[in-house]
PDB file of N, CA and C in Angstrom:
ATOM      1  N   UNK A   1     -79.097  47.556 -13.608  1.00  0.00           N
ATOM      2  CA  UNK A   1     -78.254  47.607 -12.432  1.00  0.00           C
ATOM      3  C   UNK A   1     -78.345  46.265 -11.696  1.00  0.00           C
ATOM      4  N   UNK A   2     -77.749  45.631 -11.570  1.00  0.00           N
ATOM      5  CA  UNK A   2     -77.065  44.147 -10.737  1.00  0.00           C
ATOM      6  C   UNK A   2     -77.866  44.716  -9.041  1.00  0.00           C
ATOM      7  N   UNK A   3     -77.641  43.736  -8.168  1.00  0.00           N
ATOM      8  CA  UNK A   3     -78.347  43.581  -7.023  1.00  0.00           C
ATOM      9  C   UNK A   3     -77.495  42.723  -6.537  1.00  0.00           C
ATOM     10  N   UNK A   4     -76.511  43.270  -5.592  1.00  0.00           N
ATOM     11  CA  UNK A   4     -76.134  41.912  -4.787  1.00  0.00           C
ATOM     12  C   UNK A   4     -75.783  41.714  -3.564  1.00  0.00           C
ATOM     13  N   UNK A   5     -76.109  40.856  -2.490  1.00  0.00           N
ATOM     14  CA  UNK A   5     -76.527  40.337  -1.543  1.00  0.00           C
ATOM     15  C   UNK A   5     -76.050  38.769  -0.948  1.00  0.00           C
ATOM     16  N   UNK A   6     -76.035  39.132   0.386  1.00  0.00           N
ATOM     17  CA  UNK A   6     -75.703  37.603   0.743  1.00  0.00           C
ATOM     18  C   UNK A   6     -76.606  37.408   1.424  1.00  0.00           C
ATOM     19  N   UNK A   7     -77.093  36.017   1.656  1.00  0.00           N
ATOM     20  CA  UNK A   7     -78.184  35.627   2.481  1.00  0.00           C
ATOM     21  C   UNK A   7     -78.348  34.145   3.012  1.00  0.00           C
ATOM     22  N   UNK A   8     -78.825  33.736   4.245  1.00  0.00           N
ATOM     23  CA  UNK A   8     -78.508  32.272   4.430  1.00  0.00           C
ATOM     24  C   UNK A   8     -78.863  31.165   4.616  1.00  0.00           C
ATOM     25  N   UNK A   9     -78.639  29.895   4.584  1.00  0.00           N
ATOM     26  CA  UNK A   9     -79.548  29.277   3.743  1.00  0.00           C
ATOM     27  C   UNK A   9     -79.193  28.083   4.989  1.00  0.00           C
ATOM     28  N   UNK A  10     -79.994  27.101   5.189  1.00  0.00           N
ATOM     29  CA  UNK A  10     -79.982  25.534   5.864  1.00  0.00           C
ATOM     30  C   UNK A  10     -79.948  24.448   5.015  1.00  0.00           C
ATOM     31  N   UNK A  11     -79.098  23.506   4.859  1.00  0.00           N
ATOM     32  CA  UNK A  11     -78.755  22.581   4.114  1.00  0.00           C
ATOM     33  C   UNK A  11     -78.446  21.330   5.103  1.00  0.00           C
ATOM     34  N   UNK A  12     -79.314  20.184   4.848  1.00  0.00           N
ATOM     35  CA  UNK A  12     -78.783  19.246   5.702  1.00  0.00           C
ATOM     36  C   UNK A  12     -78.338  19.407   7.268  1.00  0.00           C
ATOM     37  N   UNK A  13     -79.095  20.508   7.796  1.00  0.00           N
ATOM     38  CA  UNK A  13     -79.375  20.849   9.165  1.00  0.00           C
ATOM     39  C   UNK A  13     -78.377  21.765   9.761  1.00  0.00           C
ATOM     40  N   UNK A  14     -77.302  22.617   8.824  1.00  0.00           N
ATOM     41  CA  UNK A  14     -76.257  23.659   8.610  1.00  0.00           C
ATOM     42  C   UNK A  14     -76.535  24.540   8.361  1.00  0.00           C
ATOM     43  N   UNK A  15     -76.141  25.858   8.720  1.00  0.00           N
ATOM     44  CA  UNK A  15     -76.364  26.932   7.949  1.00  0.00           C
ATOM     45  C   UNK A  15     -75.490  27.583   7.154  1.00  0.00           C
ATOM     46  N   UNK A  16     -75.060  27.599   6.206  1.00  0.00           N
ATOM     47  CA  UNK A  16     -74.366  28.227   5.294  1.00  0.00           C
ATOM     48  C   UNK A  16     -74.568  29.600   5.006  1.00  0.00           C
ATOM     49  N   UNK A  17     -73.737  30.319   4.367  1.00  0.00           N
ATOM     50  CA  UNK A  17     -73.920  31.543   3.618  1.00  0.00           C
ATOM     51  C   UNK A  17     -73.482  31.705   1.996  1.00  0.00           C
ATOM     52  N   UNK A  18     -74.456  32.673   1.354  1.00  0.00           N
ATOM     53  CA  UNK A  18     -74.544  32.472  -0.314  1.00  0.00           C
ATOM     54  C   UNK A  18     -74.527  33.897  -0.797  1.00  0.00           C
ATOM     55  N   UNK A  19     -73.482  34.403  -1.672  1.00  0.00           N
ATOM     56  CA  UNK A  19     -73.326  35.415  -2.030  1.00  0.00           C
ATOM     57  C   UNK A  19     -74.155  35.343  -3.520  1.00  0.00           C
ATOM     58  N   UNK A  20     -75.332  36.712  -3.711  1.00  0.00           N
ATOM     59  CA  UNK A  20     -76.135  36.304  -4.537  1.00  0.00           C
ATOM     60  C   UNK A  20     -76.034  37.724  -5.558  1.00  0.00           C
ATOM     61  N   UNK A  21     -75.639  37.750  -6.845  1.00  0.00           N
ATOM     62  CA  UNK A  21     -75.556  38.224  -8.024  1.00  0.00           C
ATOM     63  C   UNK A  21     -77.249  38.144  -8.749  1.00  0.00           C
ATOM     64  N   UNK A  22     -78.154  39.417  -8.876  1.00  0.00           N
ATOM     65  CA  UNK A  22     -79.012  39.323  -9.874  1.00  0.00           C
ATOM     66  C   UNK A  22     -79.192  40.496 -10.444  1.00  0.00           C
ATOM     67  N   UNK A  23     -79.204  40.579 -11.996  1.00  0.00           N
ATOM     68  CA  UNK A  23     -78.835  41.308 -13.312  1.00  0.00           C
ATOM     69  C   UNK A  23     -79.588  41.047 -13.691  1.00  0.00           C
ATOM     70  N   UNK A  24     -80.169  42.165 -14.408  1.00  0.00           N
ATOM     71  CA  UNK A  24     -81.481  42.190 -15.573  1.00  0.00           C
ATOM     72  C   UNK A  24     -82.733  42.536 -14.894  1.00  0.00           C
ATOM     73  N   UNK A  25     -83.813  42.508 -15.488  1.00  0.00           N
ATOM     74  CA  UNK A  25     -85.116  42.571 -15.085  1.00  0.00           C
ATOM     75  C   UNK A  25     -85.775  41.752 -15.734  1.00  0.00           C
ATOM     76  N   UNK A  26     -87.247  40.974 -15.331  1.00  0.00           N
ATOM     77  CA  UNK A  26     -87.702  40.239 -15.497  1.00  0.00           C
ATOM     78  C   UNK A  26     -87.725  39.006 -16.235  1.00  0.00           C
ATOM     79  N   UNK A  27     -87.433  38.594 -17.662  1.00  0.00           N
ATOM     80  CA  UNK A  27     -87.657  37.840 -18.252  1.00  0.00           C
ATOM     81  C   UNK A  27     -85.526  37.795 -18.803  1.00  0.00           C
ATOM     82  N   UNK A  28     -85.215  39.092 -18.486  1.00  0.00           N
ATOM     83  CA  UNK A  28     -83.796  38.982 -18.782  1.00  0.00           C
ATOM     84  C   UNK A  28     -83.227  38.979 -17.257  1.00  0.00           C
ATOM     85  N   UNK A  29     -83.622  38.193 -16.778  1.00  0.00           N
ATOM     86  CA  UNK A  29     -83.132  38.489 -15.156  1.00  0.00           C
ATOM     87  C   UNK A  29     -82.412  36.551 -15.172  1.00  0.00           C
ATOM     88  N   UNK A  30     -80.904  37.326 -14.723  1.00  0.00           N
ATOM     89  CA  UNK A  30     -79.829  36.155 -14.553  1.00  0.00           C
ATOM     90  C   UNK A  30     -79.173  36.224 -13.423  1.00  0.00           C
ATOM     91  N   UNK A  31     -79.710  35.219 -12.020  1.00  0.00           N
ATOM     92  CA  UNK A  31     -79.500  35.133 -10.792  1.00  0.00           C
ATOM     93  C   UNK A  31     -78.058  34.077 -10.560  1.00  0.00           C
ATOM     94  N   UNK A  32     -76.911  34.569 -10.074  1.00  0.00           N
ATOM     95  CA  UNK A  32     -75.370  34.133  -9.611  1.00  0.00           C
ATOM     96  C   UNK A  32     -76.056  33.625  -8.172  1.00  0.00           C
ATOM     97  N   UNK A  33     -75.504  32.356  -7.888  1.00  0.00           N
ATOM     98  CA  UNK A  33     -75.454  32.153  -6.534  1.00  0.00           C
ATOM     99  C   UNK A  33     -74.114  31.639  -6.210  1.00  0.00           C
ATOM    100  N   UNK A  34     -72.871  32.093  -5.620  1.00  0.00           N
ATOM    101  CA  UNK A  34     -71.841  31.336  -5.196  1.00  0.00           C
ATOM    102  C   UNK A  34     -72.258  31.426  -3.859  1.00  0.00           C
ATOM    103  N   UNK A  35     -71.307  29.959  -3.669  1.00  0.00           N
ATOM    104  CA  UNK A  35     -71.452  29.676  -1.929  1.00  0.00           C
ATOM    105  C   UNK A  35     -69.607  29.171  -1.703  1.00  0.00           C
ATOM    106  N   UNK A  36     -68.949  30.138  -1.240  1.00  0.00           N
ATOM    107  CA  UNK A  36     -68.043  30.029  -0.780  1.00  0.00           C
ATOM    108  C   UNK A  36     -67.329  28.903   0.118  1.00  0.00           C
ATOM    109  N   UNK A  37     -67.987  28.439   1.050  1.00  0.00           N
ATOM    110  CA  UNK A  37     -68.058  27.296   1.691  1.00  0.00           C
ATOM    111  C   UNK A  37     -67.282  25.914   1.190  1.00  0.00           C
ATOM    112  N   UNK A  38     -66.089  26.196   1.001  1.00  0.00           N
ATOM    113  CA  UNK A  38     -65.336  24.649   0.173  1.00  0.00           C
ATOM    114  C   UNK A  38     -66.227  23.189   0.559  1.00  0.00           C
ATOM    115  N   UNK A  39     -66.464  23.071   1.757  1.00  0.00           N
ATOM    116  CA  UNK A  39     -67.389  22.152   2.057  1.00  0.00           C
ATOM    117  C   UNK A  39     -68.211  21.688   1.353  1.00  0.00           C
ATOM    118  N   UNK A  40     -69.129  22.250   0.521  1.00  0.00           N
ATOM    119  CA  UNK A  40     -70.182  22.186  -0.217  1.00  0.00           C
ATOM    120  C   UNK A  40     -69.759  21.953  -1.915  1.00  0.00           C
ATOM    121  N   UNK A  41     -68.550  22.128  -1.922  1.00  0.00           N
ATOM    122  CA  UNK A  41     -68.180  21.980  -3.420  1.00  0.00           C
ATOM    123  C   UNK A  41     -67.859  20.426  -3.898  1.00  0.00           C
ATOM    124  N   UNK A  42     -68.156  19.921  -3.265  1.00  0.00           N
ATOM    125  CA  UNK A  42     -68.490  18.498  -3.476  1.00  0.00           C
ATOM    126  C   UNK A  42     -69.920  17.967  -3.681  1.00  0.00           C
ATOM    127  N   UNK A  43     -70.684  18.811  -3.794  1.00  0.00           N
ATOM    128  CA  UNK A  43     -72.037  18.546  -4.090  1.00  0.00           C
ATOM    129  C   UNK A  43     -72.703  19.987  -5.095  1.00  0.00           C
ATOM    130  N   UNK A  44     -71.751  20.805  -4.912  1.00  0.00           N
ATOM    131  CA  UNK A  44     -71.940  21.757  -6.235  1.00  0.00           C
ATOM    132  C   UNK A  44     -70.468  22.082  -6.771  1.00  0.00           C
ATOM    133  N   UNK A  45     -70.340  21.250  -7.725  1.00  0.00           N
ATOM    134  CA  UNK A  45     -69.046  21.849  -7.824  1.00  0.00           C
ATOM    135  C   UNK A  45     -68.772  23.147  -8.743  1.00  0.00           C
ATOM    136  N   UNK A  46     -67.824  23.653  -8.706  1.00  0.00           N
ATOM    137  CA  UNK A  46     -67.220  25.041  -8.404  1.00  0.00           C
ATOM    138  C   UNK A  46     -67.846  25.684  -7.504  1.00  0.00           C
ATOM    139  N   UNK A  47     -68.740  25.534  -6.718  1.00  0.00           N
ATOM    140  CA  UNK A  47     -69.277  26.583  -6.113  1.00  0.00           C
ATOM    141  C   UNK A  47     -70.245  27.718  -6.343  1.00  0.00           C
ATOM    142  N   UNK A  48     -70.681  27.041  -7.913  1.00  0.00           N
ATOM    143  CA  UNK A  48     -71.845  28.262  -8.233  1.00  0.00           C
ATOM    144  C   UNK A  48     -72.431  28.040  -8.587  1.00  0.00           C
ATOM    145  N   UNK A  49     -73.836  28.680  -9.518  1.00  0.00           N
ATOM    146  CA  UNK A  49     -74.998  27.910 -10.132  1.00  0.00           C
ATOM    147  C   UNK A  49     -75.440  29.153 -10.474  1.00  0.00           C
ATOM    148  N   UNK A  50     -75.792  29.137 -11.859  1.00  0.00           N
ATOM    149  CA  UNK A  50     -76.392  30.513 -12.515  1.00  0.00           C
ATOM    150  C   UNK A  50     -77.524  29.922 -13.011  1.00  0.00           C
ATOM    151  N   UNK A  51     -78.932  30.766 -12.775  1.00  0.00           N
ATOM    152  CA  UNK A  51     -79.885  30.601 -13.041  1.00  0.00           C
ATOM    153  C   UNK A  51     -80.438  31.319 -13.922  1.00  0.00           C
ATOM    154  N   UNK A  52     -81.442  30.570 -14.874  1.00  0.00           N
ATOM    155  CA  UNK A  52     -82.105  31.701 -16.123  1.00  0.00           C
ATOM    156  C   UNK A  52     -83.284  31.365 -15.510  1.00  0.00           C
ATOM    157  N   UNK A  53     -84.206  32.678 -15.266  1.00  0.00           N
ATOM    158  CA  UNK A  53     -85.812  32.316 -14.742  1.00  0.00           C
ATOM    159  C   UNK A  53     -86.643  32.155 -15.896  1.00  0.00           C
ATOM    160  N   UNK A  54     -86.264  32.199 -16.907  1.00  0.00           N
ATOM    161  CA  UNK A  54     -86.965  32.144 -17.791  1.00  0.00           C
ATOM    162  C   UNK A  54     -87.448  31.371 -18.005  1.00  0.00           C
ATOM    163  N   UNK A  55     -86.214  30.262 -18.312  1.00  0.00           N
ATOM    164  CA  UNK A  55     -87.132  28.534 -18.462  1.00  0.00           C
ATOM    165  C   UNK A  55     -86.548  28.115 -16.476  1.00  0.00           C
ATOM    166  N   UNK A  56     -85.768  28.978 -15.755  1.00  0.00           N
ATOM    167  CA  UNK A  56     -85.526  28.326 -14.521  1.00  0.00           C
ATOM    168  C   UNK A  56     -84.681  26.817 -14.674  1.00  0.00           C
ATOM    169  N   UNK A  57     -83.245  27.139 -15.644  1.00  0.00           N
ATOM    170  CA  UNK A  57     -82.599  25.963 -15.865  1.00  0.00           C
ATOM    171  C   UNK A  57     -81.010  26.424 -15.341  1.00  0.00           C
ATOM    172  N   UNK A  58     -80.562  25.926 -14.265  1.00  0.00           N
ATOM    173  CA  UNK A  58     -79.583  25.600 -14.009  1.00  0.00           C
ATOM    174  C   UNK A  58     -78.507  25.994 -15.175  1.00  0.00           C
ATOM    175  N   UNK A  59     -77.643  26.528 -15.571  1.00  0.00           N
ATOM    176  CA  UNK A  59     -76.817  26.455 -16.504  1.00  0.00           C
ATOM    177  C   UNK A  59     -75.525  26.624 -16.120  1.00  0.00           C
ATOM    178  N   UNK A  60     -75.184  26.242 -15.018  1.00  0.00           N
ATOM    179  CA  UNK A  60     -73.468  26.000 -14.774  1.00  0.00           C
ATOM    180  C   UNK A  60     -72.899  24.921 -15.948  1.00  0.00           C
ATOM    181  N   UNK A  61     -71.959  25.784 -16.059  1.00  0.00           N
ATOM    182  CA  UNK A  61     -70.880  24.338 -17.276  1.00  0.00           C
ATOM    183  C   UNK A  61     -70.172  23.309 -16.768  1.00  0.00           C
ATOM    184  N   UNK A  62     -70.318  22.952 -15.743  1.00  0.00           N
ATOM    185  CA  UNK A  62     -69.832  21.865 -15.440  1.00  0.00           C
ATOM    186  C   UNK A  62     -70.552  20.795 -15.665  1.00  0.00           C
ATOM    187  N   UNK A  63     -70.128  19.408 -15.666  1.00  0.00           N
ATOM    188  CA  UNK A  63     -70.805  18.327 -15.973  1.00  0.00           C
ATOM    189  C   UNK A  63     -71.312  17.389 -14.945  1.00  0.00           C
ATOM    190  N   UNK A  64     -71.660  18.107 -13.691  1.00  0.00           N
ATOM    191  CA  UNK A  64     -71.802  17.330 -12.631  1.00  0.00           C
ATOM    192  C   UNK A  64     -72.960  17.872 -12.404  1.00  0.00           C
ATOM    193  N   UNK A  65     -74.206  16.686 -11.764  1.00  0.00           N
ATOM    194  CA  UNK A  65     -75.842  17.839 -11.258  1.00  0.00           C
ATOM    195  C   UNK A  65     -75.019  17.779  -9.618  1.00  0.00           C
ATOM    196  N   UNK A  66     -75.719  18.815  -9.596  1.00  0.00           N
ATOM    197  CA  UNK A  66     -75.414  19.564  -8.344  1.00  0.00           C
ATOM    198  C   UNK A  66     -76.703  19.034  -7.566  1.00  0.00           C
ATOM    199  N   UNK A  67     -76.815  18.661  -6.147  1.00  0.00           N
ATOM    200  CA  UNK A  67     -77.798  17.869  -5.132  1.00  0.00           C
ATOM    201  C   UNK A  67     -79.299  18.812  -5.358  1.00  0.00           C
ATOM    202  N   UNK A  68     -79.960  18.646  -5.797  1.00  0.00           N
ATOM    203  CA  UNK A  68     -81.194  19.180  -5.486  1.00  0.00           C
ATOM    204  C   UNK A  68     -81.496  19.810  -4.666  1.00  0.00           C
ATOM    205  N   UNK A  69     -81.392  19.021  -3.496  1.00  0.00           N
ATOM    206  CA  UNK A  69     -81.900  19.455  -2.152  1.00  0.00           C
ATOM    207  C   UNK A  69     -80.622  20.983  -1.841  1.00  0.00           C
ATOM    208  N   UNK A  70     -79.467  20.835  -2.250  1.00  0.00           N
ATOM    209  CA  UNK A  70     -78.494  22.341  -2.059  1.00  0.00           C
ATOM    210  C   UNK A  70     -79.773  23.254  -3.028  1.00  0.00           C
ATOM    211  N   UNK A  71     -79.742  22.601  -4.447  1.00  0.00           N
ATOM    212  CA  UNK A  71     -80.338  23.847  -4.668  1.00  0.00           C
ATOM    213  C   UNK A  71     -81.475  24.628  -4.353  1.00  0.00           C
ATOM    214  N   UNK A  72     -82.939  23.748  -4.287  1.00  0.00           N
ATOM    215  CA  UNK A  72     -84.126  24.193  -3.120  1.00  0.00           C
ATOM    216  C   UNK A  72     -83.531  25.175  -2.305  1.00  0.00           C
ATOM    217  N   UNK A  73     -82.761  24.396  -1.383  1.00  0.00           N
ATOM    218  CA  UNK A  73     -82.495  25.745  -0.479  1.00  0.00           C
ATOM    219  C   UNK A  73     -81.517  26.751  -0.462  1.00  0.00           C
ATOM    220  N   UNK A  74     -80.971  27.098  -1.570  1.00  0.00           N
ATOM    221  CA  UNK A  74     -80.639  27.996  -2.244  1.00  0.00           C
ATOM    222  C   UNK A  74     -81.763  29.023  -2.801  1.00  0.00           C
ATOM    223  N   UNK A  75     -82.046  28.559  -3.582  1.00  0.00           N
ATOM    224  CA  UNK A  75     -83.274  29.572  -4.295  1.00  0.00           C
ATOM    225  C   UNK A  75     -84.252  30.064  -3.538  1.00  0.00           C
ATOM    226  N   UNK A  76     -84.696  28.890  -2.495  1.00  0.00           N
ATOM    227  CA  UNK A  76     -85.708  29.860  -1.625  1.00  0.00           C
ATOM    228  C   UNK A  76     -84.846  30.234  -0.594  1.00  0.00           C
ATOM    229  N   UNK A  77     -83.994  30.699  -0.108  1.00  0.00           N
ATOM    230  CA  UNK A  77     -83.477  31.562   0.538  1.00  0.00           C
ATOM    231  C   UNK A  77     -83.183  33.197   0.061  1.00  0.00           C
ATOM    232  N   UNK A  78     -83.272  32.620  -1.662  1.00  0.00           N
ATOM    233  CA  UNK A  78     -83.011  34.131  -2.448  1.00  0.00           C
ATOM    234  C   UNK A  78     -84.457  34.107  -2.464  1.00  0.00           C
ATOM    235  N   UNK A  79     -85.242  33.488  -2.519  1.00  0.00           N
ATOM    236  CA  UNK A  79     -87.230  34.282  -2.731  1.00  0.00           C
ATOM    237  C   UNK A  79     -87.186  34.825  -1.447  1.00  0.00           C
ATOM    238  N   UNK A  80     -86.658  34.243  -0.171  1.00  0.00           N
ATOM    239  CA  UNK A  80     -87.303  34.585   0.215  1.00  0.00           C
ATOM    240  C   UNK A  80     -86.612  35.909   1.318  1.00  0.00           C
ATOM    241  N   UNK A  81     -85.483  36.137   0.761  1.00  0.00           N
ATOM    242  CA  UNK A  81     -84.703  37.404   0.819  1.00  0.00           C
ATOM    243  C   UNK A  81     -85.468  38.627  -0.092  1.00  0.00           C
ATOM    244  N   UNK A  82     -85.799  37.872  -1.789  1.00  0.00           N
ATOM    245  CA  UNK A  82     -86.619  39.326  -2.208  1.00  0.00           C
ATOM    246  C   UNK A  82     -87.758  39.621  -1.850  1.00  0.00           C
ATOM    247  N   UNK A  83     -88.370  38.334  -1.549  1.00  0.00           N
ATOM    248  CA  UNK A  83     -89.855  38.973  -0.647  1.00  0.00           C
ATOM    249  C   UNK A  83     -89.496  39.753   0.309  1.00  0.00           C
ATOM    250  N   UNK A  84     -89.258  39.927   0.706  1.00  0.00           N
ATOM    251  CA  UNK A  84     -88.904  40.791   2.102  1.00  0.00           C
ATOM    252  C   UNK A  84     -89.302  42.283   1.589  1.00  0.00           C
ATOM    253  N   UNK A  85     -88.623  42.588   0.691  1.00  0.00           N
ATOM    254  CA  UNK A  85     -89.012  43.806   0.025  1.00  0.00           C
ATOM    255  C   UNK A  85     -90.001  43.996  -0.928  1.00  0.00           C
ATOM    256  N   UNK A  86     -90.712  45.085  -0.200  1.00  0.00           N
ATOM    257  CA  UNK A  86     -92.099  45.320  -0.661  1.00  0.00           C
ATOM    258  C   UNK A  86     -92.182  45.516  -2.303  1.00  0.00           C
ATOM    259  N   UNK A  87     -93.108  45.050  -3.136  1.00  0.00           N
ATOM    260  CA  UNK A  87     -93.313  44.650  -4.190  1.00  0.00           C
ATOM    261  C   UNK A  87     -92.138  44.422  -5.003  1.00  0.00           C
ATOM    262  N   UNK A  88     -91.371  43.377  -4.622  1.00  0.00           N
ATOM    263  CA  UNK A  88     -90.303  42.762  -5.551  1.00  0.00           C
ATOM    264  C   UNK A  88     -90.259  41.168  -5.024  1.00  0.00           C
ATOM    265  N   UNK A  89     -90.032  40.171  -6.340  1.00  0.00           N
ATOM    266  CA  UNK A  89     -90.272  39.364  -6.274  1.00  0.00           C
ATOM    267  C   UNK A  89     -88.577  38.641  -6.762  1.00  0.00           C
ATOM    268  N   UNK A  90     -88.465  37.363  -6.846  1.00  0.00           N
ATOM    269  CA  UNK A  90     -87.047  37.378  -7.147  1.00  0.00           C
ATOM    270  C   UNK A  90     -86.506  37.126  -8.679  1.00  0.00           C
ATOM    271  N   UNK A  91     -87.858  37.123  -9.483  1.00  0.00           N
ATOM    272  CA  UNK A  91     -87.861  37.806 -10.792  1.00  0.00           C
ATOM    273  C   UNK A  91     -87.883  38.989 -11.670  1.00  0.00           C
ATOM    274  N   UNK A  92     -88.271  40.230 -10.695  1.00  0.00           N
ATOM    275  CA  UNK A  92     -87.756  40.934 -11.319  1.00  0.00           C
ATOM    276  C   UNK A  92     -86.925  42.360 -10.627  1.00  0.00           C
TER     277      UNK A  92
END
């Protein structure tokens, strides 16, 4: 069963919002982050970034890296949305 959630994140002293897709459980667990925000699609382009925790590699098909610093605070905004809930982590 999928899990999905929006949650929000500070980027360059902004706060944005990130609609977050995660499917699977643990080692098959594949985290969607779109960020709607046209603004930002100049530093991620299309607007999304799918994550495998497995090896934790970025695998959007586009050919552009997306800013680091967007993604940091992306991901820990999703840790730290699943921490919140008692024994779940944002792996599984």
């Amino acid at each position: 069963m999928a899990r999905v959630f929006s949650t929000d994140f500070n980027y360059r002293n902004s706060y944005y919002t990130a609609l977050v897709t995660i499917t699977g459980h643990n080692e098959e667990s594949v985290i969607t982050i779109q960020v709607p925000d046209r603004e930002l699609h100049n530093v991620l382009p299309g607007g999304k970034i799918i994550v495998n925790p497995e090896k934790k590699i970025l695998t959007e098909g586009n050919k552009h890296t997306p800013d680091k610093d967007l993604i940091n605070a992306l991901l820990s905004a999703v840790e730290k949305h699943e921490n919140t809930e008692p024994g779940r982590d944002i792996w599984s």
